[in-house]
Protein backbone atom coordinates (compact mmCIF):
# COMPACT_ATOMS: atom_id res chain seq x y z
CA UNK A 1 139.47 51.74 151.34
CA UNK A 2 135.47 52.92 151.69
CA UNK A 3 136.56 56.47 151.49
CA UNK A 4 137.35 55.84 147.97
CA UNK A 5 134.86 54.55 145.58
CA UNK A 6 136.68 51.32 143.86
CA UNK A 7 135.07 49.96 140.72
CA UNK A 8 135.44 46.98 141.12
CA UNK A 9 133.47 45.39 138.26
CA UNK A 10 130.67 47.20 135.65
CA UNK A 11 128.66 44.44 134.47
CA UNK A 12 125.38 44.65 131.54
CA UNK A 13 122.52 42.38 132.02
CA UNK A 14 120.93 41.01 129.34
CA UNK A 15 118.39 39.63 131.78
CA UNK A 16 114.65 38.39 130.14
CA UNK A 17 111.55 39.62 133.15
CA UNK A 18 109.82 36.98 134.57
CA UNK A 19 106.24 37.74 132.66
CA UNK A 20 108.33 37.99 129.55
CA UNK A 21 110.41 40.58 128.09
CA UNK A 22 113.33 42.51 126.45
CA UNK A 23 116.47 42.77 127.47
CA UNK A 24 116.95 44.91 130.06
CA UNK A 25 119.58 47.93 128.75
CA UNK A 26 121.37 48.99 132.05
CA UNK A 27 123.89 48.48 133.69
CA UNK A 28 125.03 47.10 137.86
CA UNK A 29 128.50 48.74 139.07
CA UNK A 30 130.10 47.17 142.09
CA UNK A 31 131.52 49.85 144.29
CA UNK A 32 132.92 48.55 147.59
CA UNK A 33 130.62 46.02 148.04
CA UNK A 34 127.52 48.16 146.97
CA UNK A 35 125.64 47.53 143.92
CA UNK A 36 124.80 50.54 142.11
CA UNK A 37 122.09 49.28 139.37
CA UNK A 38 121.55 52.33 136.60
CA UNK A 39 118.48 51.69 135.06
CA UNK A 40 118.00 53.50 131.31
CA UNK A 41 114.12 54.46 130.37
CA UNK A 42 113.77 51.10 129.25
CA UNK A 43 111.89 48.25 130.82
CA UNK A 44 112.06 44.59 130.87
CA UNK A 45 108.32 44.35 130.22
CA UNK A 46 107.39 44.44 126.38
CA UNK A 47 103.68 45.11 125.48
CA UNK A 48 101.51 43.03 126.87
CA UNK A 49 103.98 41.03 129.02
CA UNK A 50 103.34 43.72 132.41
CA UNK A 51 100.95 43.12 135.24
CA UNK A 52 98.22 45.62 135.74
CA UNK A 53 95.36 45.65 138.13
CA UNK A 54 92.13 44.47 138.88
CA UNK A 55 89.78 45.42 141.44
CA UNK A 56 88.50 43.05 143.73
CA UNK A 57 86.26 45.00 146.20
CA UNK A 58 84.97 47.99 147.03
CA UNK A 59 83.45 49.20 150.24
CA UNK A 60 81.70 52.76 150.31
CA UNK A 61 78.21 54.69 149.65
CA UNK A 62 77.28 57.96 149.38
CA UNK A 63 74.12 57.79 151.72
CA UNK A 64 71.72 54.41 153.38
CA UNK A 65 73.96 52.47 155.39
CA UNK A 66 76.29 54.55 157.94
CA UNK A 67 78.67 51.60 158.46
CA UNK A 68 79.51 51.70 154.74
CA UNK A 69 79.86 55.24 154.49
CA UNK A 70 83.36 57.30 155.02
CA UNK A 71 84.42 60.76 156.36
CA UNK A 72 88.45 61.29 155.89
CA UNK A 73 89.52 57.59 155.43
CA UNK A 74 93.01 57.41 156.57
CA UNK A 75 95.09 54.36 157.11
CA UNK A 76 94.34 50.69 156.64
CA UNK A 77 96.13 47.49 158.14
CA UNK A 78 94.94 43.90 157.58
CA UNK A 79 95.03 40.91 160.15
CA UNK A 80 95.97 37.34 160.25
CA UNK A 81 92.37 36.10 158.97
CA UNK A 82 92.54 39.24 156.00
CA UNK A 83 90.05 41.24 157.92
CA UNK A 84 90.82 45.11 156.37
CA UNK A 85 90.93 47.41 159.62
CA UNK A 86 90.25 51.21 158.34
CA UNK A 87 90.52 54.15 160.37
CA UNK A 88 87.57 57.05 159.34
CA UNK A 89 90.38 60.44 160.78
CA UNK A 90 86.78 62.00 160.52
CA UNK A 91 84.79 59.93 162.94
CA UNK A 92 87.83 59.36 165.11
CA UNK A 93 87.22 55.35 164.96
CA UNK A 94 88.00 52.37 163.32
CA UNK A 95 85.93 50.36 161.13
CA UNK A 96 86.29 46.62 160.70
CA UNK A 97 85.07 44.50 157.54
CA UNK A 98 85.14 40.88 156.00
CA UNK A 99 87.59 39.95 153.41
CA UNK A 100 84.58 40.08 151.34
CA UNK A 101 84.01 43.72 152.33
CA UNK A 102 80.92 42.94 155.14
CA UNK A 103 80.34 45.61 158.01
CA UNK A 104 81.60 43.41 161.03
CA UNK A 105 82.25 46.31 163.74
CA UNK A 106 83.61 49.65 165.39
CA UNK A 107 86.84 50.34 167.19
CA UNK A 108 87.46 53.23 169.18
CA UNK A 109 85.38 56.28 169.16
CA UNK A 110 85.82 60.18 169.43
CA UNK A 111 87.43 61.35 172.66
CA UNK A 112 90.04 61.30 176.04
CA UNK A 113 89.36 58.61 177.88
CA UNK A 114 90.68 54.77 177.47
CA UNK A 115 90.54 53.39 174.16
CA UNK A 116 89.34 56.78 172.32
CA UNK A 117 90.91 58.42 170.14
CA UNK A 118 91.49 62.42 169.24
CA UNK A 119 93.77 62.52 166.49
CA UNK A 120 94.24 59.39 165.07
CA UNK A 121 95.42 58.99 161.29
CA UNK A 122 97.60 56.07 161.75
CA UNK A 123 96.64 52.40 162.62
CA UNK A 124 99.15 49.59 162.03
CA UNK A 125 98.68 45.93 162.81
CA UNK A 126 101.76 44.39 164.86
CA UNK A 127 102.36 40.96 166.10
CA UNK A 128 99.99 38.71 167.44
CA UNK A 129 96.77 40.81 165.53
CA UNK A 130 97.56 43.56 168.22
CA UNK A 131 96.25 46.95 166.84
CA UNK A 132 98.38 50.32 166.84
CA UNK A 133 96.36 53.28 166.90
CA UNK A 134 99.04 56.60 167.56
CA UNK A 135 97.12 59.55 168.66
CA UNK A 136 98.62 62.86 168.11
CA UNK A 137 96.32 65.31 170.46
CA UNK A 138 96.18 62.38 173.21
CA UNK A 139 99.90 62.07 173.16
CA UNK A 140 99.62 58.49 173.21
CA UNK A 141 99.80 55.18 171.07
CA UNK A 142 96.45 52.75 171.92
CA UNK A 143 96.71 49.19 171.30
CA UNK A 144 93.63 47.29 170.36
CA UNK A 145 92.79 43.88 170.36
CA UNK A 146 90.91 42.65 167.40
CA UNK A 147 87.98 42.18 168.89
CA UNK A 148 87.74 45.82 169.99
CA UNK A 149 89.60 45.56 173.68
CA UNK A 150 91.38 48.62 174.89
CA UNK A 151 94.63 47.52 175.85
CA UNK A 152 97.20 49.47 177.83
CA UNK A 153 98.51 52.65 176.35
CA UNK A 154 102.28 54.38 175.86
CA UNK A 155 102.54 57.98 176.29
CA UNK A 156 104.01 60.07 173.07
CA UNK A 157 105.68 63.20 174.16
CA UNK A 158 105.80 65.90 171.56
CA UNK A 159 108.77 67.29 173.48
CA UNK A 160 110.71 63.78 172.36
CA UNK A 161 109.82 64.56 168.64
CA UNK A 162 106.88 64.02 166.07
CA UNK A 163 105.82 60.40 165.32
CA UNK A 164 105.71 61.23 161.83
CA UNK A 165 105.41 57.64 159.81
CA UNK A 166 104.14 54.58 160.78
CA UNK A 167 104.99 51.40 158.93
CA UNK A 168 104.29 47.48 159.85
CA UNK A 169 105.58 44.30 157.83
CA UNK A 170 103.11 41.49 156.97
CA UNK A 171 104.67 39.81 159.85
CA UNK A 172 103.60 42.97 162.08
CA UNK A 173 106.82 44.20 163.10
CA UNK A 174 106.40 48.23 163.29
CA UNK A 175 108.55 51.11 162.93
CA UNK A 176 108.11 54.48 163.33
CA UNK A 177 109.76 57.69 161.54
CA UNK A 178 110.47 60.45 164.58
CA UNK A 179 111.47 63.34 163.70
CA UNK A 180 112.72 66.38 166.18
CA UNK A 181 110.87 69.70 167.01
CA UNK A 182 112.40 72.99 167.88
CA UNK A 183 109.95 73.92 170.62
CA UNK A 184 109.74 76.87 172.87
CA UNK A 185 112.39 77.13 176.07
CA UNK A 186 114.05 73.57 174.68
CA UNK A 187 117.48 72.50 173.47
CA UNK A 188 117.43 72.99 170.14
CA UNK A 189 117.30 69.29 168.25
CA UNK A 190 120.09 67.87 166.17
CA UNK A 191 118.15 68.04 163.16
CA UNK A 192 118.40 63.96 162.68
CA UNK A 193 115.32 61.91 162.06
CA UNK A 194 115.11 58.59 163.49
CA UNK A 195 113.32 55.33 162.60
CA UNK A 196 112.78 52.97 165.48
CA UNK A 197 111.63 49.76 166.28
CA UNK A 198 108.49 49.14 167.85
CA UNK A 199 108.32 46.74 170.79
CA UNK A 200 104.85 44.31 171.19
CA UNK A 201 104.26 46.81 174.41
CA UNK A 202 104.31 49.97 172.42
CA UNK A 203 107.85 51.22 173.81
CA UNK A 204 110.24 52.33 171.69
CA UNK A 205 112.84 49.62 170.67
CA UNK A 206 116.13 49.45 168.21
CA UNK A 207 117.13 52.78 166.58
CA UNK A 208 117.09 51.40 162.66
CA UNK A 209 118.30 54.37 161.00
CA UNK A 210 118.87 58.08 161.17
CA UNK A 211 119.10 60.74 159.00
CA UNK A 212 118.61 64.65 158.08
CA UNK A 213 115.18 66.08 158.94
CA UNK A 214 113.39 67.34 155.52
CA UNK A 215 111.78 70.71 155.74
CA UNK A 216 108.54 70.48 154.07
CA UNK A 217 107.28 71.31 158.09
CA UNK A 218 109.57 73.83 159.75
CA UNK A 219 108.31 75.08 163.53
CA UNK A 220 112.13 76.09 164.22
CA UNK A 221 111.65 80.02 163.59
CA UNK A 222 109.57 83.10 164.64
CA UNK A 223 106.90 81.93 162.48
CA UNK A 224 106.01 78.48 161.48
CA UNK A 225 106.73 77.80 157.67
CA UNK A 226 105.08 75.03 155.58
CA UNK A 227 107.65 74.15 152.56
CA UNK A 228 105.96 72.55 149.71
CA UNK A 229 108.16 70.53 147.61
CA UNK A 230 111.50 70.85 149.80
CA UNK A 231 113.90 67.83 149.87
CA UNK A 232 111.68 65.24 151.73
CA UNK A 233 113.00 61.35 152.78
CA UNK A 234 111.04 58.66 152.15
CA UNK A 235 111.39 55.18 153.24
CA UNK A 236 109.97 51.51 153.03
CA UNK A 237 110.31 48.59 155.68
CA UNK A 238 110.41 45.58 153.58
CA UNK A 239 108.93 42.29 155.18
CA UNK A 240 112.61 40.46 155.25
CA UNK A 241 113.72 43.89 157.97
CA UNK A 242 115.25 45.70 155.20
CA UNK A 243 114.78 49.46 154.42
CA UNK A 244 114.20 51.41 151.12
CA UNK A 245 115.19 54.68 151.52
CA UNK A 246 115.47 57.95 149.23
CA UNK A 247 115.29 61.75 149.01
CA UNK A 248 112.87 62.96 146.81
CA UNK A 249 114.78 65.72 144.98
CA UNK A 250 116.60 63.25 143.05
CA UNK A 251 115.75 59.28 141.54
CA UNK A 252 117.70 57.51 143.73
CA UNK A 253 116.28 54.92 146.09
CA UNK A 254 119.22 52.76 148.41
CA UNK A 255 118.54 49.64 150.26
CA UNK A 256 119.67 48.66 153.31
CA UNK A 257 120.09 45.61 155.14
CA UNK A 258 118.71 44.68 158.60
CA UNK A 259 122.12 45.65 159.69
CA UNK A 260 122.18 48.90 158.32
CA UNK A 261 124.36 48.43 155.80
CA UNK A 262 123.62 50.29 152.71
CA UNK A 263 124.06 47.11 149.91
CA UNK A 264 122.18 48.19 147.23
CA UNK A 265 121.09 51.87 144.93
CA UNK A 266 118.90 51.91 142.04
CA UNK A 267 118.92 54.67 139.59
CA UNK A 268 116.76 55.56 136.98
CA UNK A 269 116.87 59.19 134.33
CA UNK A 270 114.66 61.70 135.41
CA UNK A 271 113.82 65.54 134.45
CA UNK A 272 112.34 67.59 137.56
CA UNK A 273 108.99 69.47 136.14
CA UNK A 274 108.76 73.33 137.27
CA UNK A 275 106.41 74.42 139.74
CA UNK A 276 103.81 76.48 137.53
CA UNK A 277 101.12 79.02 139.13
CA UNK A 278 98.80 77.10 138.20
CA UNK A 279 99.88 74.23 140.48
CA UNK A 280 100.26 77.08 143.53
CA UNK A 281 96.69 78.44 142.68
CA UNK A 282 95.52 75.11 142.82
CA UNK A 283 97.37 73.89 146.30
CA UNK A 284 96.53 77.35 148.11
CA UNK A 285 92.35 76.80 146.93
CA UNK A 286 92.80 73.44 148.47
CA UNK A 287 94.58 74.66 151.79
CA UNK A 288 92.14 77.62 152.30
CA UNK A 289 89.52 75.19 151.66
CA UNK A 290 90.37 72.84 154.22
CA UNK A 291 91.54 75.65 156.68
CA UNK A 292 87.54 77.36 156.33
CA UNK A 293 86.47 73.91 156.80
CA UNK A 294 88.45 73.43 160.11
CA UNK A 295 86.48 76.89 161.20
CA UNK A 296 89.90 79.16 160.45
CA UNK A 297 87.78 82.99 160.54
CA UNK A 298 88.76 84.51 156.99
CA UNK A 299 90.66 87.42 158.54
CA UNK A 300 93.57 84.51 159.49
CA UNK A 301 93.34 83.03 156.10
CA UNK A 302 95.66 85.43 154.88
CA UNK A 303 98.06 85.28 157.41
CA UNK A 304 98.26 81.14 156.76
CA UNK A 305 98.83 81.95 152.55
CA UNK A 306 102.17 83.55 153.60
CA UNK A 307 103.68 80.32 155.49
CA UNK A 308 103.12 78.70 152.49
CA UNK A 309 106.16 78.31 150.30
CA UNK A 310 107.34 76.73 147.02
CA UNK A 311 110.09 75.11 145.75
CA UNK A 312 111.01 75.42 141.87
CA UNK A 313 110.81 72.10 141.04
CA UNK A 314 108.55 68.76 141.52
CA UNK A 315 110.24 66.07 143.62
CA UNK A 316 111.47 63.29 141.57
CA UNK A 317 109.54 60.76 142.89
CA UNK A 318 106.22 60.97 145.33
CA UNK A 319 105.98 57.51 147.52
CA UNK A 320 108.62 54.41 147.16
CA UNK A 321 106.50 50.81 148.50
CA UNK A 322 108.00 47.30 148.72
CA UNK A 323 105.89 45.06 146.68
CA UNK A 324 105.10 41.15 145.58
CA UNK A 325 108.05 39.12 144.80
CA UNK A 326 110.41 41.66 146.46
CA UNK A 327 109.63 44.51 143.78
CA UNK A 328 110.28 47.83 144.50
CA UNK A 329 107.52 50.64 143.77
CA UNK A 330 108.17 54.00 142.71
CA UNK A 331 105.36 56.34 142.19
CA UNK A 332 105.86 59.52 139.75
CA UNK A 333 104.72 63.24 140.84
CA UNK A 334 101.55 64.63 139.60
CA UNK A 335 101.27 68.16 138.53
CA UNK A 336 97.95 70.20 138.83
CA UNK A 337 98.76 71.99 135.72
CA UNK A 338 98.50 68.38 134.13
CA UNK A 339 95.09 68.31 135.09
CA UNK A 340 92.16 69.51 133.11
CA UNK A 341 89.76 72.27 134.28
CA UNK A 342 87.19 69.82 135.77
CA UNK A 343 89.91 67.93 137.64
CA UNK A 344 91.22 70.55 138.84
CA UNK A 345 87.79 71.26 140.46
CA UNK A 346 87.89 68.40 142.78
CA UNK A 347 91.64 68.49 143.44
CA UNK A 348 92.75 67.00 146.58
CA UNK A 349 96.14 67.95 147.79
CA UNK A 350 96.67 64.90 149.99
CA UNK A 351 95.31 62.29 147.64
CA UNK A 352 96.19 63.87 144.28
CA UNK A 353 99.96 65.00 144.81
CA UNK A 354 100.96 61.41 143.60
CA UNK A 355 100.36 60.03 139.61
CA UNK A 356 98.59 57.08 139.12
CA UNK A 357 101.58 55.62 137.62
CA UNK A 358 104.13 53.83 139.29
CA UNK A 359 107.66 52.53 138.23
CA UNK A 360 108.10 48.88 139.16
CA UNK A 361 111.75 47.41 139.52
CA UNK A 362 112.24 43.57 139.96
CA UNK A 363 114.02 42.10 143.45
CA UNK A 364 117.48 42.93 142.16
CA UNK A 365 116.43 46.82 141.15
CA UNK A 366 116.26 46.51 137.00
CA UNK A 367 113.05 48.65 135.36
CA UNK A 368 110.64 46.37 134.57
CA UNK A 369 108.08 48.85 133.01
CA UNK A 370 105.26 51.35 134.54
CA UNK A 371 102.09 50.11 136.49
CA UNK A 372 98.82 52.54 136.53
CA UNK A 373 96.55 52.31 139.20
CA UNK A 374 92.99 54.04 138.52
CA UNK A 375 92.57 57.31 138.64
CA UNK A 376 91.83 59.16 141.71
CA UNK A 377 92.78 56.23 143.62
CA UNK A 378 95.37 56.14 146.66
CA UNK A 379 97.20 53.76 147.88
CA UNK A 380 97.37 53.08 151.62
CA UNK A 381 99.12 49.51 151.57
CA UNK A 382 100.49 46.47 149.72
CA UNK A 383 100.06 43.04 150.88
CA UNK A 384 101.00 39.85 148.85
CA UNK A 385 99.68 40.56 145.53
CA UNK A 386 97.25 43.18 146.61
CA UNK A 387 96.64 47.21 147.41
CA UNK A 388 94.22 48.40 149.21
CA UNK A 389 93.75 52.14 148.98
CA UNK A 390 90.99 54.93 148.68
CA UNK A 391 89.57 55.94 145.54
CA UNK A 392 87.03 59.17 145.14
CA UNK A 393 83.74 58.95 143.13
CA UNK A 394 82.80 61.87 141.32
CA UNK A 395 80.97 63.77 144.21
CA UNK A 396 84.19 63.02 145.85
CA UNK A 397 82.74 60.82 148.21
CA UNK A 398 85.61 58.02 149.94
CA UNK A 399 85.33 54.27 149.35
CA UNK A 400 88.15 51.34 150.17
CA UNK A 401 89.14 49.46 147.43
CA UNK A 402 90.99 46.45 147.43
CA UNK A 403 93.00 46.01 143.61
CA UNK A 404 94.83 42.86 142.88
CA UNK A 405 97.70 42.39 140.89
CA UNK A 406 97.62 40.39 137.56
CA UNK A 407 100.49 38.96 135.82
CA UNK A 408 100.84 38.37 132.44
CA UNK A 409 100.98 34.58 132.66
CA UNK A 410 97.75 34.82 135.07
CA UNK A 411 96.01 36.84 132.63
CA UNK A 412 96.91 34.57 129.65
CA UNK A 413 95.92 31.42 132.11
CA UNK A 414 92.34 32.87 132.86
């Protein structure tokens, strides 16, 4: 009976990681055909045995050369030939470069009309090297050849709900996280996110999963309220059509299968850091600074510091990815207060609210040990053994990187 959880078996690896390791300490519980792996603090990797990253390239410059040099960098997606695809949210327009990191061309430009763009953040690459560029003011999703060719576009209605994550496997299959706004004279919604399918046309496909809206955005009342560090899903679309998927307000990430059946959860201890001032002086200097920037007049800025709210704790994680030989990603929460005086200076609330650290569990969910990425560097996506992201110099100015994962054997073979 599923209503009743039936241990059927507990068992304790004493499994050895692939780069060379300790024994792994926790423990797998079948319940009803679900695998529930509880990982202790402990990982596989022993010192010296982890992978840790290299960078490869890096594309940027703080003044010569416009093509090389970055507004708001947002997304990235990578074609068939590793051409790196990155959308400037600034300039409204996509810039294309060699694997090697050479200027090649521009996609889309600032506007309304066919093939420009408004409020583009997003672009994913789907099947066939067909770009996906969803536009949030035009109410539409553009599709782009590589070359630069505006294909036909699919209206997005606000009124259906807010295309809120994008996500496309190496094999360009895209999904999309919609999730349902109270708006003005409407039913109200049901509350339920949705991730769906994308088909090659740009329609909306297969309904993958649902589940209940997070609240770090709520329109639904008199007066719109922005909830930092409110229960929040997150979710990964692996390249085999499975789906990570976990709330942040506890460690504990589930995986489903292309069928949606939930087979596996992993587990790790955690303790949830308190929210200090210091972190809610430091968010609100960021917000009002980006409000002033957007040309908010100061008597409003006021009025926007009271939809701002705060929960008492940190999530328990910040991101979840799917990485090289089926690994599973879990990034850790950084705190402002953690950060030292000139840090705190350039803090960037979109870039900066995950840790450079990431826990990294092996394809069957056991801690292998902790990954750090550099600092002030975001990831935007993982592909085979590399992550490309954004990383800030210290006038703050944007440049892609692409970092590439080393293995201990590698490193020891080199």
């Amino acid at each position: 009976m599923r209503g009743t959880t039936a241990i059927i078996a507990v068992v304790t690896y004493a499994a050895v990681g692939c780069s060379g390791g300790s024994t792994w300490t926790g423990t797998v519980t079948d319940s009803a055909g679900v695998q529930i792996v509880a990982n202790t603090e402990r990982g596989i990797w022993t010192a010296g045995a982890g992978w840790t990253l290299e960078e490869e390239m890096k594309i940027g410059a703080v003044e010569g050369n416009p093509d090389y040099q970055f507004g708001q960098i947002g997304f990235m997606a990578v074609d068939s030939q590793d051409r790196l695809y990155v959308l400037d949210a600034q300039a409204q327009e996509i810039r294309v470069f060699s694997p090697e990191g050479e200027f090649l061309q521009r996609i889309g430009r600032p506007g309304e009309g066919p093939g420009e763009l408004r409020g583009a953040i997003y672009v994913v690459m789907g099947t066939g090297d067909t770009l996906f560029v969803p536009d949030t003011q035009n109410q539409r999703l553009n599709r782009f050849t590589t070359d630069g060719t505006a294909l036909t576009s699919v209206r997005m209605s606000i009124e259906d709900g807010l295309p809120a994550v994008f996500q496309s496997t190496d094999a360009g299959v895209i999904a999309v996280q919609i999730r349902p706004l109270s708006l003005p004279n409407r039913p109200a919604p049901d509350s339920m996110d949705v991730i769906v399918r994308l088909e090659s046309s740009g329609s909306l496909g297969d309904t993958l999963m649902r589940f209940p809206s997070g609240q770090t955005l709520n329109l639904g009342g008199a007066t719109p309220e922005i909830n930092l560090y409110s229960a929040e899903p997150a979710w990964q679309l692996r390249n085999d059509g499975k789906i990570l998927f976990g709330v942040n307000d506890q460690y504990r990430v589930s995986l489903y299968g292309a069928d949606g059946a939930l087979e596996r959860i992993i587990t790790k201890p955690f303790q949830r850091e308190p929210v200090s001032q210091r972190d809610k002086d430091a968010i609100l200097g960021f917000m009002e600074g980006m409000w002033r920037d957007a040309g908010v007049p100061p008597a409003l800025l006021q009025q926007l510091r009271t939809m701002v709210h705060f929960g008492e704790f940190f999530p328990a994680f910040s991101a979840i990815q799917s990485g090289l030989e089926g690994t599973t990603w879990i990034q850790h929460v950084q705190s402002a207060a953690a950060l030292s005086d000139e840090e705190l200076e350039d803090f960037n609330l979109i870039e900066d609210s995950g840790a450079p650290e990431w826990d990294v569990f092996d394809a069957d969910g056991r801690f292998l040990g902790v990954v750090a990425m550099p600092p002030r560097f975001a990831p935007r996506l993982f592909r085979d053994d590399k992550i490309y992201g954004v990383w800030r110099d210290d006038l703050d100015v944007q440049h892609v990187v692409r970092l590439r994962i080393v293995r201990a054997e590698t490193a020891d073979a080199e």
